[in-house]
Each structure stands twice: as structure tokens, then as C-alpha cells.
Protein backbone atom coordinates (compact mmCIF):
# COMPACT_ATOMS: atom_id res chain seq x y z
CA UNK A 1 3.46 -4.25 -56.26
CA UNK A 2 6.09 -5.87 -54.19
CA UNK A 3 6.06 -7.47 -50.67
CA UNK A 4 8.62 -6.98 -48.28
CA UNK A 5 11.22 -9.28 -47.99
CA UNK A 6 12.20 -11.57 -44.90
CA UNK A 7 16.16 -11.12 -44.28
CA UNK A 8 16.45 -14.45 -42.25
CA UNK A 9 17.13 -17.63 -43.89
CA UNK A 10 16.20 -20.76 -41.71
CA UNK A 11 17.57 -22.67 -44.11
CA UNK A 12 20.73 -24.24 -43.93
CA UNK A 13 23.24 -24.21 -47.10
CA UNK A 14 26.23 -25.88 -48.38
CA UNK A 15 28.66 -25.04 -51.19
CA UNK A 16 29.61 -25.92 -54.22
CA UNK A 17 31.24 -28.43 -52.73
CA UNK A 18 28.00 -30.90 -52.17
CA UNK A 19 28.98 -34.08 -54.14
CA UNK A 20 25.58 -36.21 -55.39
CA UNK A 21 26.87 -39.15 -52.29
CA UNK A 22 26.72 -36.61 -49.65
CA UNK A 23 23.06 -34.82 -50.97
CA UNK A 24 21.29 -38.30 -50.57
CA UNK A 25 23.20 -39.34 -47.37
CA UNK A 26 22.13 -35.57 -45.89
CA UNK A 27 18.51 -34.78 -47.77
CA UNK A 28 17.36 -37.92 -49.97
CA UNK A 29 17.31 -40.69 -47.12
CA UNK A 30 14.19 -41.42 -45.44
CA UNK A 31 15.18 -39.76 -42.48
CA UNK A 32 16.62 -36.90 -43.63
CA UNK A 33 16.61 -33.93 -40.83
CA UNK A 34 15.12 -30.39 -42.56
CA UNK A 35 18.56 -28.89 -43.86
CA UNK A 36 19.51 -27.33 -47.34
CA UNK A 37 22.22 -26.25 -49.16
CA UNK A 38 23.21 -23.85 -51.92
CA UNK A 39 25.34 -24.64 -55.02
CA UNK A 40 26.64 -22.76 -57.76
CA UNK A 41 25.51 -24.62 -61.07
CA UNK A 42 26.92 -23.98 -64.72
CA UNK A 43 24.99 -20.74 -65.71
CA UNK A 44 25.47 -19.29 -61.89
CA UNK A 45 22.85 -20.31 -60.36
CA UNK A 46 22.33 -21.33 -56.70
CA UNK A 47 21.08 -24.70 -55.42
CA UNK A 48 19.05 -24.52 -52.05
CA UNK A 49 17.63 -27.55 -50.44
CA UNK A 50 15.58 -28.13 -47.25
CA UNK A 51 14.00 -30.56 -44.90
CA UNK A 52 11.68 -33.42 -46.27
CA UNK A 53 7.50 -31.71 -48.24
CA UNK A 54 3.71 -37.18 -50.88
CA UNK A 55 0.90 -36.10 -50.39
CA UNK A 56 -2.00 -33.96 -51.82
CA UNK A 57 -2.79 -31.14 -53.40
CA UNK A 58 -5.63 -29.28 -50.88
CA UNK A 59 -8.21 -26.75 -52.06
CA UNK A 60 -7.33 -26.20 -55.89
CA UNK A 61 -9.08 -26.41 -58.95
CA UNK A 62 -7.94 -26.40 -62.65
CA UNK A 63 -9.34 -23.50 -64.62
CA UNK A 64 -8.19 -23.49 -68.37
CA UNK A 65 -7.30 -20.28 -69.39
CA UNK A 66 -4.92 -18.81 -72.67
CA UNK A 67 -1.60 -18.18 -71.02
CA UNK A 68 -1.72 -14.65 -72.84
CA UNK A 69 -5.35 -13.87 -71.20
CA UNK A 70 -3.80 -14.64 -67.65
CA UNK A 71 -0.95 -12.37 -68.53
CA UNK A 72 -2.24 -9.59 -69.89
CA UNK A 73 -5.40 -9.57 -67.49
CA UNK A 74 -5.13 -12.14 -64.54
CA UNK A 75 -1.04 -11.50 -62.94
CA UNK A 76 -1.60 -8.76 -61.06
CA UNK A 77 -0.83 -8.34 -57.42
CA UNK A 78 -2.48 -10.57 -54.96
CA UNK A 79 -5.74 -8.84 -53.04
CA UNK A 80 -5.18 -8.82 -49.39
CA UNK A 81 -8.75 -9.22 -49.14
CA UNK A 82 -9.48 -11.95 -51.64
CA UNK A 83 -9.63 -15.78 -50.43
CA UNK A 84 -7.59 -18.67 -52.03
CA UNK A 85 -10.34 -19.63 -53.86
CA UNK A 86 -11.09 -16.61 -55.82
CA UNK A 87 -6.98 -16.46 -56.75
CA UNK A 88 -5.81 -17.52 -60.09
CA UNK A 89 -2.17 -18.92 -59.82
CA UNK A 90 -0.43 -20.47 -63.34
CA UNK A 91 1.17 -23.46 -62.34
CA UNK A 92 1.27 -27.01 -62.74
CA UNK A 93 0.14 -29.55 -65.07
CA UNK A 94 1.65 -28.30 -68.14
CA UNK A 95 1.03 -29.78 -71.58
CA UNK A 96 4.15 -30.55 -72.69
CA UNK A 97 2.99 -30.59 -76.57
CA UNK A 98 2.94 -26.49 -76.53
CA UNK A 99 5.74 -26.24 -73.42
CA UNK A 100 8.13 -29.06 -74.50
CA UNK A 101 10.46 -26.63 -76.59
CA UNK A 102 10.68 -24.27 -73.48
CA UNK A 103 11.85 -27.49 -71.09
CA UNK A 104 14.54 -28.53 -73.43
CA UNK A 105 16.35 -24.99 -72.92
CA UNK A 106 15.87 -25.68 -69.41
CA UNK A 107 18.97 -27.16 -67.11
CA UNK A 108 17.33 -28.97 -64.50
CA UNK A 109 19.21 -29.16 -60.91
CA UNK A 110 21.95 -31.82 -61.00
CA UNK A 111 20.97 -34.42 -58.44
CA UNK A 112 17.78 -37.04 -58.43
CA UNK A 113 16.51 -39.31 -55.74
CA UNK A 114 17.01 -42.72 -56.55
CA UNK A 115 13.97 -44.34 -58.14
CA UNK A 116 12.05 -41.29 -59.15
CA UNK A 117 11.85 -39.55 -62.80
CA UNK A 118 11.34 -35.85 -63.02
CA UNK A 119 8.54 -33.97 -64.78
CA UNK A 120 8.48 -30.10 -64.78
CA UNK A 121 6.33 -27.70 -64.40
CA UNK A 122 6.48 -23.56 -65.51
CA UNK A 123 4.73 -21.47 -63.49
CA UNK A 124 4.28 -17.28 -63.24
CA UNK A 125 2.30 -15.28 -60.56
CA UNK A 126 1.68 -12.36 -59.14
CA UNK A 127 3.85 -10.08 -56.47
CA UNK A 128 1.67 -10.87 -53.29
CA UNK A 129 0.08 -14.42 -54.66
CA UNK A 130 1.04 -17.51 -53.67
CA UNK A 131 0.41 -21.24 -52.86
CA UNK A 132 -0.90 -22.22 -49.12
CA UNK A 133 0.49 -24.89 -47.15
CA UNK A 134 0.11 -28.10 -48.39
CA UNK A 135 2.73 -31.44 -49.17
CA UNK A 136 3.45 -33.58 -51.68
CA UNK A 137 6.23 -35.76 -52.71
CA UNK A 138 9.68 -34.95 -53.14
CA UNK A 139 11.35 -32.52 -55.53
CA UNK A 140 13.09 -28.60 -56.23
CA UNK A 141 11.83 -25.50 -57.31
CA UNK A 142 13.76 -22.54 -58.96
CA UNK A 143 13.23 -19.08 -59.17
CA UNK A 144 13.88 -17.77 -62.72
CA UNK A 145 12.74 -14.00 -62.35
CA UNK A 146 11.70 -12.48 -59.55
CA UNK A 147 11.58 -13.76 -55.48
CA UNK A 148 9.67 -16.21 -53.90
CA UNK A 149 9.48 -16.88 -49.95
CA UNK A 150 9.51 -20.25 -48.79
CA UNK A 151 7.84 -21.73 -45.46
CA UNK A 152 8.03 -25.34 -44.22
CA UNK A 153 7.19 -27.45 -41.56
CA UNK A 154 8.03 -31.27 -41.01
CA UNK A 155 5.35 -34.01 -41.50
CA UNK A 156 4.46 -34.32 -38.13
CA UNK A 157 4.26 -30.35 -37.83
CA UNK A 158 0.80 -29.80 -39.10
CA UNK A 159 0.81 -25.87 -39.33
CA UNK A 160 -1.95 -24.08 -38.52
CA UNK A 161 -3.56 -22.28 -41.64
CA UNK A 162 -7.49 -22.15 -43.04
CA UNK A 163 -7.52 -23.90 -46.26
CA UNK A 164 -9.18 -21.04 -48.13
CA UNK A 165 -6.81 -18.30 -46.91
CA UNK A 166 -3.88 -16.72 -48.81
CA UNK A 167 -0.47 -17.04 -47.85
CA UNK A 168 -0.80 -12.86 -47.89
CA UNK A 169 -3.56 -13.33 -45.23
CA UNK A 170 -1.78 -16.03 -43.54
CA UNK A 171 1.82 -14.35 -43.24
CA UNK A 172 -0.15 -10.65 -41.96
CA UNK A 173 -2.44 -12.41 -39.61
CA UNK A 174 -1.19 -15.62 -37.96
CA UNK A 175 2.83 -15.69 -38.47
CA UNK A 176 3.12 -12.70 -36.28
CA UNK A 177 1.45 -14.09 -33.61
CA UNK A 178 3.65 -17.25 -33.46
CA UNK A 179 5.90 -17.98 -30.97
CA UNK A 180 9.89 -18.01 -32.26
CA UNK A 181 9.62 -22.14 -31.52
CA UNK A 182 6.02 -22.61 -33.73
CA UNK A 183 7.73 -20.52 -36.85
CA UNK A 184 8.51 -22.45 -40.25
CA UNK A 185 11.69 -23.23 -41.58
CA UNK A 186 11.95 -20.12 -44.07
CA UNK A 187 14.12 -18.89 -47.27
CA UNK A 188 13.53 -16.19 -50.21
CA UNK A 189 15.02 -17.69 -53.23
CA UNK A 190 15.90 -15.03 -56.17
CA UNK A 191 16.75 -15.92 -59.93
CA UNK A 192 19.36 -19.07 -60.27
CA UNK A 193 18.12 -20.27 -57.19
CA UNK A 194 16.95 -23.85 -56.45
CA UNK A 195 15.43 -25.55 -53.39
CA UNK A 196 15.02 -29.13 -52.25
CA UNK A 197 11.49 -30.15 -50.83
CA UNK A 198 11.98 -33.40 -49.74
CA UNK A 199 9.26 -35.75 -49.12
CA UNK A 200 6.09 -34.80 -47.21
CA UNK A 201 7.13 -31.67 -46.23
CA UNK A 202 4.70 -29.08 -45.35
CA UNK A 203 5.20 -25.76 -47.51
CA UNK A 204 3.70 -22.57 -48.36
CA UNK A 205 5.16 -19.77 -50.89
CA UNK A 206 5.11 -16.13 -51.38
CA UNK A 207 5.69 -14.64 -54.51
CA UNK A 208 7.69 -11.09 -53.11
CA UNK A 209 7.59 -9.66 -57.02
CA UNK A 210 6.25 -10.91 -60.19
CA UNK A 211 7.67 -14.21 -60.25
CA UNK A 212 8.53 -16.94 -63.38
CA UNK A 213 10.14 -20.25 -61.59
CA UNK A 214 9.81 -24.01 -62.98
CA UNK A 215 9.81 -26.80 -60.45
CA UNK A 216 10.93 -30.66 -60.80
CA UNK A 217 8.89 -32.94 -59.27
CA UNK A 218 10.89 -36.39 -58.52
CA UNK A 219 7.92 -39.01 -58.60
């Protein structure tokens, strides 16, 4: 139930040594160049940031179903043969009234771009399943169990991608066929590890195993 694993990182890192002045002077301005970094945080995790993903969120729809339903029945790994549509992915758009006691256990990564308040989000999924490229506004993501491949592309990088097909499909059928100079900034984060998506960003994810990761989104 697992998906092979990428060994490249694309993504540049820093130490622990990243202060909060030299984050925003290298990732939160507006012209921040597609970088990231990596810092050890109280409990041992890892901090990764990268490049600038405000945007929208393309070809979903909310289906309400009990979180023990989609665990028991629905996380299983993704269908190579199943489009985007037809995928159920928990994520997003939590009520905070029944996931409010798991968020105060959380530590959230230790920098914020000025002007913007965070609001979580849990999310579990799937080896194989995974979100399709789209962008959004500014924010990280950490991996709490499991991996999770990352792929970006700058805002005026528009990859190429069907809006109905997997990031399974879209990793087996069009990534190999891109030239070294068209491939995404890429990263697998594992458990204590955060990344940076900075502002419009285009970025995809692949869940490599079962994954549980919470993200902060600074709007």
C-alpha cells in the first residue's frame, strides 16, 4: 500500500539557525524566490519551507461523512484507475467545536507572515491519494505520521495537469515525460516535518503511506 519514494529534494533548507527576521526577508516578502528551509522545533521536528503557493480551490466538493465511516471504510489506497472526482480525501474545513481539543495539543510552526492569523486544518488519506495542483494563499503543512511528496511550481508556471486526474495518474503519466527544466520544485516530508507554501504557489501532494498531517493556513 505504499508508493515509492523520490530521493531528490528540490527544495532548499536551512538550519536551526533561521531567526523569524531572516524567514520573512528570504520566504515572507512579496518577492520571495522558491527556497525552503528545515528547522529543528521543540519536540524534534523539522521545519521545511519553499517558494511562494491565494488563490482557489479547483475541482472539489464537500461530502459530509462520520470521520469513523471514512476510516474504517473510505482510507484505503488510492486506485490508479479512479479520477479525482470519484476520490474521497479528509481534509479541510474542520469544525473546530468537535476538533478544537485536538488543536490545542497541537504546536503550530514558530513563524507567521505579518498581517495574517492562522486557522488549521487535520487531515488523513490514503497511501497513493492525494491533492492535484492547485494554489492558494500562503501557509505550512506538517506531516504527523506517515510521508507526503510535495510538487510546486511558481505563479507564472502554470503546470500542465487535467483537473480531474490524480496526482497517482499525473506523477505515472506526465512527470516522466518532462523535460529536467519543466519538473516541479519537489520534497517528501516525513513525521515532524513542516513546509512553507508561500503565496500563490502552484502545488500538488502525494501521500507515499497512510498519512495524518495538519496544515496552517496564514490568511
Amino acid at each position: 500500500g505504499t508508493v515509492p519514494e523520490e530521493p531528490r529534494c528540490t527544495v532548499e533548507r536551512a538550519d536551526a539557525s533561521l531567526t523569524y527576521s531572516l524567514f520573512l526577508q528570504r520566504y515572507g516578502g512579496p518577492c520571495a524566490a522558491p527556497a525552503a528551509a528545515e528547522l529543528r522545533q521543540g519536540a524534534g521536528g523539522q521545519f521545511r519551507c519553499t517558494g511562494r503557493a491565494n488563490g482557489e480551490r479547483r475541482g472539489g466538493i464537500w461530502v459530509d461523512v462520520p470521520f469513523r465511516e471514512y476510516v474504517e471504510h473510505l482510507l484505503k489506497p488510492q486506485d490508479p484507475a479512479r479520477l479525482g472526482s470519484d476520490t474521497l480525501y479528509f481534509f479541510g474545513d474542520n469544525n473546530f467545536t468537535e476538533w478544537g481539543p485536538l488543536f490545542q495539543h497541537y504546536v503550530p510552526p514558530p513563524f507567521r507572515i505579518p498581517g495574517t492569523n492562522p486557522a488549521y486544518s487535520f487531515g488523513i488519506a490514503g497511501s497513493g491519494s492525494g491533492v492535484p495542483f492547485h494554489w492558494h494563499g500562503p501557509g505550512f503543512s506538517e506531516v504527523i505520521f506517515g510521508r507526503k511528496r510535495w510538487f510546486l511550481y511558481p505563479p507564472d508556471k502554470t503546470p500542465h495537469f487535467h483537473p480531474n486526474e490524480t496526482t497517482l495518474a499525473w506523477l505515472q503519466h506526465t512527470y516522466p515525460t518532462l523535460p529536467p527544466a519543466q519538473r516541479p520544485l519537489e520534497c517528501t516530508l516525513r513525521p515532524g516535518e513542516v513546509l512553507y507554501f508561500p503565496d500563490r504557489w502552484w502545488h500538488a501532494t502525494l501521500n507515499l503511506d497512510t498519512s495524518v498531517f495538519i496544515s496552517t493556513f496564514l490568511g
